[in-house]
Each structure stands twice: as structure tokens, then as C-alpha cells.
N, C-alpha and C. Protein backbone atom coordinates (compact mmCIF):
# COMPACT_ATOMS: atom_id res chain seq x y z
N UNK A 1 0.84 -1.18 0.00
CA UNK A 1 0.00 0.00 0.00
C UNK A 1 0.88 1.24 0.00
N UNK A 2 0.16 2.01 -1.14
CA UNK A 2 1.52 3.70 -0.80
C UNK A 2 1.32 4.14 0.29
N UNK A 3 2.16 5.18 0.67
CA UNK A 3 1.40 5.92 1.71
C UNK A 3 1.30 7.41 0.97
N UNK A 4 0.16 8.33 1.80
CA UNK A 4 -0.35 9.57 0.62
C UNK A 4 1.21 10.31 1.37
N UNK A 5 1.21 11.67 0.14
CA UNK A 5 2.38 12.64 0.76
C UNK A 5 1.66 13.39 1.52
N UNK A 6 0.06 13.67 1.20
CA UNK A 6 -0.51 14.22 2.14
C UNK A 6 -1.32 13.81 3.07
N UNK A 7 -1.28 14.08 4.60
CA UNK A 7 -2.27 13.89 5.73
C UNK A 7 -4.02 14.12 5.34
N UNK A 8 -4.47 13.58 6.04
CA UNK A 8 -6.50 14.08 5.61
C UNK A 8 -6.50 15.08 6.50
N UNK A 9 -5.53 15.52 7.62
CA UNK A 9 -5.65 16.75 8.21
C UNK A 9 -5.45 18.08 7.34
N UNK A 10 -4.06 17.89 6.15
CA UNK A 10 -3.89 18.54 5.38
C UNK A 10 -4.74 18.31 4.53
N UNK A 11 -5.26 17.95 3.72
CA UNK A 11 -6.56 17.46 2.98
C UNK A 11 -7.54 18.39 2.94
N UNK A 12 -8.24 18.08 4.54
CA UNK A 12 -9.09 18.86 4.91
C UNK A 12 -9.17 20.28 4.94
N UNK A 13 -7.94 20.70 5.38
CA UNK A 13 -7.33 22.61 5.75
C UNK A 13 -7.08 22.82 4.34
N UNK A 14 -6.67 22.13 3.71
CA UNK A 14 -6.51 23.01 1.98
C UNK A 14 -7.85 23.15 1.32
N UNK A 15 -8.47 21.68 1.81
CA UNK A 15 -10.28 22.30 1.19
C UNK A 15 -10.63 23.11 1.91
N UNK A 16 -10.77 23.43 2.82
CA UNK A 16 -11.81 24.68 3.61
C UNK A 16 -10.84 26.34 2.92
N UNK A 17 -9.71 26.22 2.58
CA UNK A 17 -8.97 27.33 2.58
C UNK A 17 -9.16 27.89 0.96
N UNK A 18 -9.41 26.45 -0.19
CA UNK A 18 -10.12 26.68 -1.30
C UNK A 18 -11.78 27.03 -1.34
N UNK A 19 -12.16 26.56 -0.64
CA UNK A 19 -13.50 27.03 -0.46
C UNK A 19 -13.96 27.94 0.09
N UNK A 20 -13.07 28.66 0.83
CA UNK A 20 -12.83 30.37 1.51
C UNK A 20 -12.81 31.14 0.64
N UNK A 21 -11.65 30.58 -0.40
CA UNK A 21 -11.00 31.15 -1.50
C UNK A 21 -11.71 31.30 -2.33
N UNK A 22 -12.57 30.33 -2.84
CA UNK A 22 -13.80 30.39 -3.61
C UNK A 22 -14.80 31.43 -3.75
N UNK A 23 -15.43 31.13 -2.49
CA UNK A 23 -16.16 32.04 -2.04
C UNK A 23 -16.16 33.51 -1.53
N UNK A 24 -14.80 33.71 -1.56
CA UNK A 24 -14.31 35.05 -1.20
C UNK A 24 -14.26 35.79 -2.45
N UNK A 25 -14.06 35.08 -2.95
CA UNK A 25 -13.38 35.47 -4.57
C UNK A 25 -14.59 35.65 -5.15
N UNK A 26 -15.44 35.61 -4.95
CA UNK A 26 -17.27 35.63 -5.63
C UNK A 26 -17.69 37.06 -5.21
N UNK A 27 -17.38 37.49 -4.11
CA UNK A 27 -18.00 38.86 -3.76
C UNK A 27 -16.70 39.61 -3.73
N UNK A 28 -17.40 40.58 -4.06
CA UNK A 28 -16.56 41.99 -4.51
C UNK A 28 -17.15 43.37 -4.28
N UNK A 29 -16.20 43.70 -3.71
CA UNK A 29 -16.58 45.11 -3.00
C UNK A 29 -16.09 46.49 -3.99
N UNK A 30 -16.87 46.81 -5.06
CA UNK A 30 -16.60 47.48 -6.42
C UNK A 30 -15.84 46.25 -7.26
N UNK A 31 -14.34 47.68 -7.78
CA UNK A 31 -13.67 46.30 -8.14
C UNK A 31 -12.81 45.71 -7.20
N UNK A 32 -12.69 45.94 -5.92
CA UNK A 32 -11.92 44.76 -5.01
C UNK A 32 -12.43 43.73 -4.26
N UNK A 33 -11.73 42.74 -4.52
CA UNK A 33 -12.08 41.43 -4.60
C UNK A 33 -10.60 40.85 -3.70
N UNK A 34 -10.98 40.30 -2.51
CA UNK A 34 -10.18 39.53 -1.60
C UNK A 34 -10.02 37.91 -1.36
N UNK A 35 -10.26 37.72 -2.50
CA UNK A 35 -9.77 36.08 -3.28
C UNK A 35 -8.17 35.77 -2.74
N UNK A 36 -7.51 36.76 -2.78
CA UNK A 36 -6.14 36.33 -2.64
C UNK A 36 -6.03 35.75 -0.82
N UNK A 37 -7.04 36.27 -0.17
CA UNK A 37 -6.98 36.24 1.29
C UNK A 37 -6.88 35.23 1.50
N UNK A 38 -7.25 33.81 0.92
CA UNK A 38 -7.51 32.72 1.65
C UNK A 38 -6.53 31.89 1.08
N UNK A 39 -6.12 32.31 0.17
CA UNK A 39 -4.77 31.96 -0.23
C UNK A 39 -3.06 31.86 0.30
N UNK A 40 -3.01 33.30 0.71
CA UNK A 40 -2.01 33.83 1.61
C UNK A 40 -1.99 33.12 3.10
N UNK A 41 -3.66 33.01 3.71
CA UNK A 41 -3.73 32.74 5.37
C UNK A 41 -3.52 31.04 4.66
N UNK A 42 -3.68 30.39 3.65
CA UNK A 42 -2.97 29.36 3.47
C UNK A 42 -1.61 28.98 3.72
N UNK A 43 -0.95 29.67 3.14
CA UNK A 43 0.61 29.58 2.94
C UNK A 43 1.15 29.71 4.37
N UNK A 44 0.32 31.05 4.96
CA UNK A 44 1.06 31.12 6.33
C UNK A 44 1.02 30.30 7.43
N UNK A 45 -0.09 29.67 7.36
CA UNK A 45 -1.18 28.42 8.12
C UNK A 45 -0.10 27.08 8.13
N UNK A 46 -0.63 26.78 6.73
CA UNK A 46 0.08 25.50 6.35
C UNK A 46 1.48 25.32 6.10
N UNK A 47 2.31 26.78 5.55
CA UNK A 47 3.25 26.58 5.07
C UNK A 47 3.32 26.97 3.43
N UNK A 48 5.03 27.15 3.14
CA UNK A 48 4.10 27.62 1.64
C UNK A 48 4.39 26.34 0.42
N UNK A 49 4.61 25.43 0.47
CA UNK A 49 4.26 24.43 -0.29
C UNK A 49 2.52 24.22 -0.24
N UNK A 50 2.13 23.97 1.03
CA UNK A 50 0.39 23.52 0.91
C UNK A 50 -0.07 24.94 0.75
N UNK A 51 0.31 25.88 0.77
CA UNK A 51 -0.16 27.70 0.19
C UNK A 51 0.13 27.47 -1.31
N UNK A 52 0.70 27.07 -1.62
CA UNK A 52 1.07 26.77 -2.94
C UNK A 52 -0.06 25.85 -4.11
N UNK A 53 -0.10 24.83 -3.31
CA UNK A 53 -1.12 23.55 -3.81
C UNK A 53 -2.49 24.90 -3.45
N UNK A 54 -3.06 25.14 -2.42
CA UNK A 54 -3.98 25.68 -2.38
C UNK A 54 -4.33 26.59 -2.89
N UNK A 55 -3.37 27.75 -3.63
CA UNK A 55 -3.53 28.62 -4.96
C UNK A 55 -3.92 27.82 -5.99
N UNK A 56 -3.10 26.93 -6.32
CA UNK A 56 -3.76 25.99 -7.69
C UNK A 56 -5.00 25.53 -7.80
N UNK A 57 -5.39 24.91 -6.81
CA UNK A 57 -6.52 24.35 -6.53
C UNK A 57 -8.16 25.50 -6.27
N UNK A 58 -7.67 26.41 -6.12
CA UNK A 58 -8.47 27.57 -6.06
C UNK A 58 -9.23 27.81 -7.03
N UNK A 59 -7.76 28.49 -7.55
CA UNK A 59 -7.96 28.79 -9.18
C UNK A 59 -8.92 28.32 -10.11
N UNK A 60 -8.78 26.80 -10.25
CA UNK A 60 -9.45 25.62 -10.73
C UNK A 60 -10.70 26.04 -10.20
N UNK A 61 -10.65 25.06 -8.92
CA UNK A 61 -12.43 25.32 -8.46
C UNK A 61 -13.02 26.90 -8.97
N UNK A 62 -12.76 28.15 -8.78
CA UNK A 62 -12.93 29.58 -8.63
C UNK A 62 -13.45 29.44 -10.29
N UNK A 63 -12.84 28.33 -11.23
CA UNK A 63 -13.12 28.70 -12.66
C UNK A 63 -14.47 27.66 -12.46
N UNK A 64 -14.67 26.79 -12.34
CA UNK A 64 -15.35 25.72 -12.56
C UNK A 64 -16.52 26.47 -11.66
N UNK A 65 -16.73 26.58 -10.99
CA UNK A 65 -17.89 27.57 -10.02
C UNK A 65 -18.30 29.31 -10.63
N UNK A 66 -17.28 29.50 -11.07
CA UNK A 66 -17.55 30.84 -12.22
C UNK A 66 -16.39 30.97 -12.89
N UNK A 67 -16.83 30.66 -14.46
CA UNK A 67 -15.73 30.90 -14.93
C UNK A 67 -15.46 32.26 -15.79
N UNK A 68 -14.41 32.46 -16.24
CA UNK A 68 -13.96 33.75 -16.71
C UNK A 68 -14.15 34.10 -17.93
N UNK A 69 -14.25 35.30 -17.98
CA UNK A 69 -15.14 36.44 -18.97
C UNK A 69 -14.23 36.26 -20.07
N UNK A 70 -12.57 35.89 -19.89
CA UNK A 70 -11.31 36.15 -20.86
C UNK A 70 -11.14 34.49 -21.32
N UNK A 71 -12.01 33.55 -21.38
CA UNK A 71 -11.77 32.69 -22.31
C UNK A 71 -11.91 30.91 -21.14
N UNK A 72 -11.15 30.37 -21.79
CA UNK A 72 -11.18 28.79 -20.80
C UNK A 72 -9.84 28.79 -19.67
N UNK A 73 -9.84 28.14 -19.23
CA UNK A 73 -8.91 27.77 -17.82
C UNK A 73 -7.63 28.31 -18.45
N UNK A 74 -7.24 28.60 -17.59
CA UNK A 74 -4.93 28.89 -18.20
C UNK A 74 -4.22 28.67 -17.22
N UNK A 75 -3.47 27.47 -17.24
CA UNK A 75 -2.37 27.82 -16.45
C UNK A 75 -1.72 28.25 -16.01
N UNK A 76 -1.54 29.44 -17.01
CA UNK A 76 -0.40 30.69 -16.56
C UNK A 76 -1.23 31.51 -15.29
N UNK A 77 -2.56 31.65 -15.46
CA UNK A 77 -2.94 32.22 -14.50
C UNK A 77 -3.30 31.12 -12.84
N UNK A 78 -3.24 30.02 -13.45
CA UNK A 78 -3.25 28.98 -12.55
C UNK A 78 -2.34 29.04 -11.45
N UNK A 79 -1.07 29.17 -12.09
CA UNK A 79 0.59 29.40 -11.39
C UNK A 79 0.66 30.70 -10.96
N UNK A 80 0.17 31.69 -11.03
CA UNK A 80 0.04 33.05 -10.58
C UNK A 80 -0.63 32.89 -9.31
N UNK A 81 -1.94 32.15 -8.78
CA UNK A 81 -2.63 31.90 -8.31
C UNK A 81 -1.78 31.33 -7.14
N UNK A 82 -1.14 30.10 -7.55
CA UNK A 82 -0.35 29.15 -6.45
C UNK A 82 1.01 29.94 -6.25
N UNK A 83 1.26 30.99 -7.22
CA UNK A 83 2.32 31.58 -6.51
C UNK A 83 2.12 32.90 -4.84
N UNK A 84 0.39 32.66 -5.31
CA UNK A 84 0.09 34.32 -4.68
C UNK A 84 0.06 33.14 -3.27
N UNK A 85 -0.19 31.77 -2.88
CA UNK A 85 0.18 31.03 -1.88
C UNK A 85 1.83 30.88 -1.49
N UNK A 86 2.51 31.36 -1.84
CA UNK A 86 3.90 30.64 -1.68
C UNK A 86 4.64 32.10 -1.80
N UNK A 87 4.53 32.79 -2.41
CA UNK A 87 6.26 34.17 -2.47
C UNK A 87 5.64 34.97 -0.76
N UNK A 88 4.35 35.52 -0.13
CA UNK A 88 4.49 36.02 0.91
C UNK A 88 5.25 34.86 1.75
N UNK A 89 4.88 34.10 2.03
CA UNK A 89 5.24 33.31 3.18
C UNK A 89 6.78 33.05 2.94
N UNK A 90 7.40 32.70 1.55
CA UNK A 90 8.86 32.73 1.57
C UNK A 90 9.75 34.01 2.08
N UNK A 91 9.05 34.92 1.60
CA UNK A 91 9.64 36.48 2.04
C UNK A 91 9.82 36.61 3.30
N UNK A 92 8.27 36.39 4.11
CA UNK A 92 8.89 36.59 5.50
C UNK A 92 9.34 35.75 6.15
N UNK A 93 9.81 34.20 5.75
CA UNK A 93 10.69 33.05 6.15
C UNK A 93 12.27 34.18 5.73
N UNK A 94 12.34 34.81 4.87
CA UNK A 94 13.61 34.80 4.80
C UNK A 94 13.97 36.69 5.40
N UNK A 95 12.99 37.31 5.78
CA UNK A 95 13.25 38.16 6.95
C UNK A 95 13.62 37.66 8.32
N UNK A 96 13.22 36.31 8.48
CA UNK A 96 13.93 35.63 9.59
C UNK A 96 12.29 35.43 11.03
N UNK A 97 11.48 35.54 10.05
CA UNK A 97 9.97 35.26 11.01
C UNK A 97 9.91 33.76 10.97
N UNK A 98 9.32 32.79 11.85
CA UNK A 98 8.76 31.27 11.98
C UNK A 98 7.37 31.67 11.91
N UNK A 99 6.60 30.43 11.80
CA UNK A 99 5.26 30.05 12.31
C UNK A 99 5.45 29.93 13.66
N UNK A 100 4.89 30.27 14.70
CA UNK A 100 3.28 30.96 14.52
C UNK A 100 3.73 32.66 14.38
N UNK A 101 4.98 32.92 14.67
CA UNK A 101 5.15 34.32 15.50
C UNK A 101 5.43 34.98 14.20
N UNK A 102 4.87 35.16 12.87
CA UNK A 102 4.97 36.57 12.44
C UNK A 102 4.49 37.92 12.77
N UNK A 103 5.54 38.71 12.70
CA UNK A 103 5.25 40.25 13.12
C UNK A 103 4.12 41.03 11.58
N UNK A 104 3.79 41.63 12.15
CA UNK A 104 2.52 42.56 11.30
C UNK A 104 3.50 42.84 9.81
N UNK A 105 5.17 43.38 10.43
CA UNK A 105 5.60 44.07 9.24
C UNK A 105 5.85 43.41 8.49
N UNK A 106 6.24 42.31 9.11
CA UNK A 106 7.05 41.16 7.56
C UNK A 106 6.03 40.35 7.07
N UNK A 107 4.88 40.51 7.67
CA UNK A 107 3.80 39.90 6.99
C UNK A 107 3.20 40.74 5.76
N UNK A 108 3.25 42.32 6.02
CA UNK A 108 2.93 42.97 5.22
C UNK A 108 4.26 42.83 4.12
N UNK A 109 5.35 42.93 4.47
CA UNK A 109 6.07 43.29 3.54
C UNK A 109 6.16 41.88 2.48
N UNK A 110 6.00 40.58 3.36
CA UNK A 110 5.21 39.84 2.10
C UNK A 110 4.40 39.45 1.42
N UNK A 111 3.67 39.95 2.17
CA UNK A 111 2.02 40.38 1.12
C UNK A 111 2.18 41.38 -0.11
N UNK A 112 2.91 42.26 0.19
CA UNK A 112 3.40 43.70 -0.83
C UNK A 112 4.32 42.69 -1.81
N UNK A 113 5.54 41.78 -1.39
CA UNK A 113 5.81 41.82 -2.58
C UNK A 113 5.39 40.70 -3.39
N UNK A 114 4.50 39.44 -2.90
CA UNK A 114 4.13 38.86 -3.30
C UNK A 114 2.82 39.26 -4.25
N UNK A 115 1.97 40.27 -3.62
CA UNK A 115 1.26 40.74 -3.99
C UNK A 115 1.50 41.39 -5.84
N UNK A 116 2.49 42.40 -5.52
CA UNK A 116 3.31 43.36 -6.22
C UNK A 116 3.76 42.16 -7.67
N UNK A 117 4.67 40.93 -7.16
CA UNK A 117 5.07 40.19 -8.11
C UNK A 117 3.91 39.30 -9.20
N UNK A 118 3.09 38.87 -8.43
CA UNK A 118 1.64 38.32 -8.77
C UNK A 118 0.40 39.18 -9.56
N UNK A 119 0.43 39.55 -8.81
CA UNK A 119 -1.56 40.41 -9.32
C UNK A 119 -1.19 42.16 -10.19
N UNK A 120 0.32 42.29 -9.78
CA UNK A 120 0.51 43.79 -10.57
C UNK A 120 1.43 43.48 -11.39
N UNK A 121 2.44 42.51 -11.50
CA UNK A 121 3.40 42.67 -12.66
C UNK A 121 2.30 41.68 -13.78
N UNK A 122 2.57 40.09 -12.91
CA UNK A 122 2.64 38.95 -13.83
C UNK A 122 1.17 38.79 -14.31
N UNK A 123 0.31 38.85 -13.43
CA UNK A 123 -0.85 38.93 -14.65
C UNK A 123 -1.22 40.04 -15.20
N UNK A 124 -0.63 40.74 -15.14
CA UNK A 124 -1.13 42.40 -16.46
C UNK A 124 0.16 41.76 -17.10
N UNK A 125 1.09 41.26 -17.34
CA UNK A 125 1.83 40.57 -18.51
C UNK A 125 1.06 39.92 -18.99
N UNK A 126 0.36 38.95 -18.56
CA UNK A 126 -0.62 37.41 -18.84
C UNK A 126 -1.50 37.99 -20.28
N UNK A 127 -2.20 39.30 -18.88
CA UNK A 127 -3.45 39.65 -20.09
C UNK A 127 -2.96 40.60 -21.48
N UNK A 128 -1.81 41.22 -21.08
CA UNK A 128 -1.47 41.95 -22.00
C UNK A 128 -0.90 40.93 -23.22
N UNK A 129 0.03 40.36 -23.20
CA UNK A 129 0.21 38.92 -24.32
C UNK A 129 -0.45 38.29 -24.60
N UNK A 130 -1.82 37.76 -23.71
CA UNK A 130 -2.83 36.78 -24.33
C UNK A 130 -3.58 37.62 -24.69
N UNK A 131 -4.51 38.43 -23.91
CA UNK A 131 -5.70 39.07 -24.54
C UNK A 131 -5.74 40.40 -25.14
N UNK A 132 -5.18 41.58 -24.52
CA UNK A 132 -5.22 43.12 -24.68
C UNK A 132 -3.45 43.75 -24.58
N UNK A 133 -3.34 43.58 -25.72
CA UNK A 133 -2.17 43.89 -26.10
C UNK A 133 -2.06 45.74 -26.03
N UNK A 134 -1.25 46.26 -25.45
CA UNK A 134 -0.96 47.27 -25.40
C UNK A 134 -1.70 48.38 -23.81
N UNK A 135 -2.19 47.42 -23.02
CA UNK A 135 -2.80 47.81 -21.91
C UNK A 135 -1.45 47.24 -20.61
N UNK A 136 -1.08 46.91 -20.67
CA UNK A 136 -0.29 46.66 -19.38
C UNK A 136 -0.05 47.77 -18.29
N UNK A 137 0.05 49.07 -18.60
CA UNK A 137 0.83 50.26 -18.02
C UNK A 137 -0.44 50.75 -17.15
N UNK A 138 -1.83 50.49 -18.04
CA UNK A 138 -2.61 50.74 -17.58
C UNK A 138 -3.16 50.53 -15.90
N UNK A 139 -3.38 48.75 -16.85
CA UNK A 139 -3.76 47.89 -15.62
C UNK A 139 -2.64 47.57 -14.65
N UNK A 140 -1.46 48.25 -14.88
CA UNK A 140 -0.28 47.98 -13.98
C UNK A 140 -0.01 48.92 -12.86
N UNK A 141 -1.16 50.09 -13.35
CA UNK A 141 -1.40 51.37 -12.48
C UNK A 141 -2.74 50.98 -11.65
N UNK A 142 -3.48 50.63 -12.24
CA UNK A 142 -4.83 50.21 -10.99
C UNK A 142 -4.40 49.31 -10.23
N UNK A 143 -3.67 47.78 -11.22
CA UNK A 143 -3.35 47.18 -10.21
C UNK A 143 -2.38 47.48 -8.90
N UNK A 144 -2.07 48.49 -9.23
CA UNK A 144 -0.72 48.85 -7.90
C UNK A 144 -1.62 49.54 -7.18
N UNK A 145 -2.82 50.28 -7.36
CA UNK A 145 -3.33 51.18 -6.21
C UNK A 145 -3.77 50.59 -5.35
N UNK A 146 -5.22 48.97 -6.13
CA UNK A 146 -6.08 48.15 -5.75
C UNK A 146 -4.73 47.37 -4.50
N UNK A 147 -3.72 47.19 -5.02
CA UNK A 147 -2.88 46.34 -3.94
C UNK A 147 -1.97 47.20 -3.01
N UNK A 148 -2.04 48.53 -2.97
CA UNK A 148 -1.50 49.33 -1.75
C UNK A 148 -2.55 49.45 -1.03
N UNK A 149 -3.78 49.49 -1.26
CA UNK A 149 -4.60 49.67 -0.71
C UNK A 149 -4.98 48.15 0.35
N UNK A 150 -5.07 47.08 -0.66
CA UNK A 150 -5.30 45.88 -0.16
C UNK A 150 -4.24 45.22 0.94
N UNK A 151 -3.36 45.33 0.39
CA UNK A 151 -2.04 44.48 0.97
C UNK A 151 -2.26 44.76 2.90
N UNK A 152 -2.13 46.01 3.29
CA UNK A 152 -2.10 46.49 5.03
C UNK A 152 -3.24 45.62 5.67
N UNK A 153 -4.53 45.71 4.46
CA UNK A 153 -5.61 45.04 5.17
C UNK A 153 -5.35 43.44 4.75
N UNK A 154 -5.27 42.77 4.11
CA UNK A 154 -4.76 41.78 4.23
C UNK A 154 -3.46 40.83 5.35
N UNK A 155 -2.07 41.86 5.43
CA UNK A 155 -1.61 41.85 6.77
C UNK A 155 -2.41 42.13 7.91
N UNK A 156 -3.27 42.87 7.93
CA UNK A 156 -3.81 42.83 9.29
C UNK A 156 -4.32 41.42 9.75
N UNK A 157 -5.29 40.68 8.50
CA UNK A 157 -6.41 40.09 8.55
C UNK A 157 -5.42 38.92 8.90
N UNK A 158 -4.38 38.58 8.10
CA UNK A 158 -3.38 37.59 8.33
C UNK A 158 -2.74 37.51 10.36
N UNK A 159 -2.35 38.59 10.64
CA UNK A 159 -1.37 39.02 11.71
C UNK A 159 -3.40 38.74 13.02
N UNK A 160 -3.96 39.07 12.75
CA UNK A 160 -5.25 38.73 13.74
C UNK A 160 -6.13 37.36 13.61
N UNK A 161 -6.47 37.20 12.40
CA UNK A 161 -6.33 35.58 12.59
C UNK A 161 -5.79 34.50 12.94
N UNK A 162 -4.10 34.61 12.46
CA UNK A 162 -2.84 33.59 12.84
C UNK A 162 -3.19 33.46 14.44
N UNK A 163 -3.45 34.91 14.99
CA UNK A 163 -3.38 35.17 16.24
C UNK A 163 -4.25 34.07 17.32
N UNK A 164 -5.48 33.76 16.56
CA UNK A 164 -6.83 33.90 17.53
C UNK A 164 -6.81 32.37 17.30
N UNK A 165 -6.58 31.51 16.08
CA UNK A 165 -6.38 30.48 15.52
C UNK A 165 -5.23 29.92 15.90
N UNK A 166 -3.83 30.18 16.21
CA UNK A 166 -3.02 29.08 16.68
C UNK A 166 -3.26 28.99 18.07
N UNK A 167 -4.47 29.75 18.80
CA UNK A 167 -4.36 29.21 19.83
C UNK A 167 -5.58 28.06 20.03
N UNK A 168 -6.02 28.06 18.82
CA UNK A 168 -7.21 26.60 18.99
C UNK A 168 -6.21 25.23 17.74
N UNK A 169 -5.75 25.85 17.04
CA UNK A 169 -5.15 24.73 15.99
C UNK A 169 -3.73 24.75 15.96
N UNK A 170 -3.40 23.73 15.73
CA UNK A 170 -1.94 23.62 16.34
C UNK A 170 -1.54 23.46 14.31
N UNK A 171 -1.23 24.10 13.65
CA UNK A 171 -0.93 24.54 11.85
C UNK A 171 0.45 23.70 12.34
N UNK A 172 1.47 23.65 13.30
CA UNK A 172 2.81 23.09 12.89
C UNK A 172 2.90 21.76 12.88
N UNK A 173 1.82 20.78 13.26
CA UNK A 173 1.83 19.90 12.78
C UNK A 173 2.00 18.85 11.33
N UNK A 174 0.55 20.34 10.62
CA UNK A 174 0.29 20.17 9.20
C UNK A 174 1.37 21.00 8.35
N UNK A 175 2.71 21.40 8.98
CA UNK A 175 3.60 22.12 7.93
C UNK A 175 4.57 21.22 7.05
């Protein structure tokens, strides 16, 4: 018999964190939309390999439950997705933060650049080469406002949850 690489504890925490993700990602407050949230409190939760898997898996479900206005599924935006699980949490691993004890700043500061690398460079590249050629600068300007704006509240939401939650779930098990 194999044995799985993953636990049903991990199993379980990546579905509820896609189905956060899901569902977060459905309502939108104008145009901001906090899809990435359940993504990120993934990575930091689990770690950023299962932050990683749980961007991918998002993505997917998020299309299959509503899919997108710009055509069928893409990978490229798939991997954007599982990256927006995995570059915060590496950043502030390598400011020198552990699980559980990240500080507010290095949480923000990897939300900013994960954020920054993800949702403002690489997909306004995505759409600008696949779909709307000659818009990048554009959407590279909203996207930077939508994510200065987002990113602090996202660290917060990260830095007060981690908080209230490792003291009922023990996440270093499932890292």
C-alpha cells in the first residue's frame, strides 16, 4: 500500500482554505475582490508548499464555479494563483519570522511583494500577451493602487487571525 504525501488533516485545511478562497473570490466590494486572502492565510497556516497547492486548486475550483469572462482555464494564471500562496510566506521566512510568531511588518512586507510580483506585474503581462495587447501600463497602475490599498488590510487580517487560531489549531503539525 503507498502511503499519501498528504495527511486528511492537510486534505481537509486546503479544502476549507479553497472554499474560503472560492467564495471570497465571488463577492466583490466594487472592483476589489479579496480572493487572494484565503490563499495567503494558506501559505502562512500551512506553510508555503500547501499555500502553494492551495492557490492551484483555487484557481481551478474559482473557474469551474464561475468561470472567466477572458476565455477557458490557463495555467499561466493557474501558477500566478499558487504563486500568490507561496512568495508572501517565503519572504517573510527569509526576513527571519517562523510560524506561529509573524510580526505585522514582515507579513505585510510579504504580502506587498508577493502581492506586487503576482496580481501587478505577472498577470497584467498574462493579459497583456494573451488578450489586450498594449494595456499593461494601464492595468499595472490600478493594479498597484487596488494592492497598496489591499495588501495592510490583508496583513492585518493575516497578523489577527494567525493570532486567535493558533491558539485553537496547532498549523505546525500540518507544515
Amino acid at each position: 500500500m503507498n502511503k499519501s504525501k498528504f495527511s486528511a488533516r492537510q486534505i481537509t485545511y486546503i479544502g476549507l482554505f479553497v472554499s474560503l478562497g472560492v467564495v471570497v473570490n465571488s463577492l466583490r466590494v466594487g472592483s476589489f475582490s479579496f480572493g487572494g486572502l484565503p490563499i495567503i492565510m494558506a501559505g502562512y497556516a500551512l506553510g508555503p508548499v500547501l499555500g502553494f497547492l492551495t492557490g492551484a486548486i483555487t484557481d481551478i475550483v474559482a473557474f469551474i464555479v464561475r468561470p472567466s469572462a477572458m476565455g477557458g482555464l490557463n495555467p499561466i494564471f493557474t501558477l500566478t494563483s499558487a504563486l500568490t500562496g507561496l512568495i508572501p510566506v517565503l519572504v517573510t521566512k527569509l526576513l527571519g519570522e517562523e510560524y506561529p510568531k509573524f510580526s505585522y511588518l514582515k507579513i505585510l512586507i510579504g504580502v506587498i511583494v508577493g502581492q506586487f510580483l503576482t496580481s501587478v506585474v505577472l498577470v497584467n503581462i498574462f493579459i497583456d500577451i494573451l488578450y489586450a495587447p498594449g494595456t499593461f501600463w494601464i492595468k499595472f497602475g490600478h493594479s498597484l493602487t487596488k494592492q497598496l490599498i489591499q495588501a495592510p488590510i490583508y496583513a492585518f487580517l493575516i497578523k489577527s487571525i494567525l493570532e486567535v487560531t493558533t491558539k485553537q489549531i496547532n498549523f505546525r503539525d500540518l507544515r
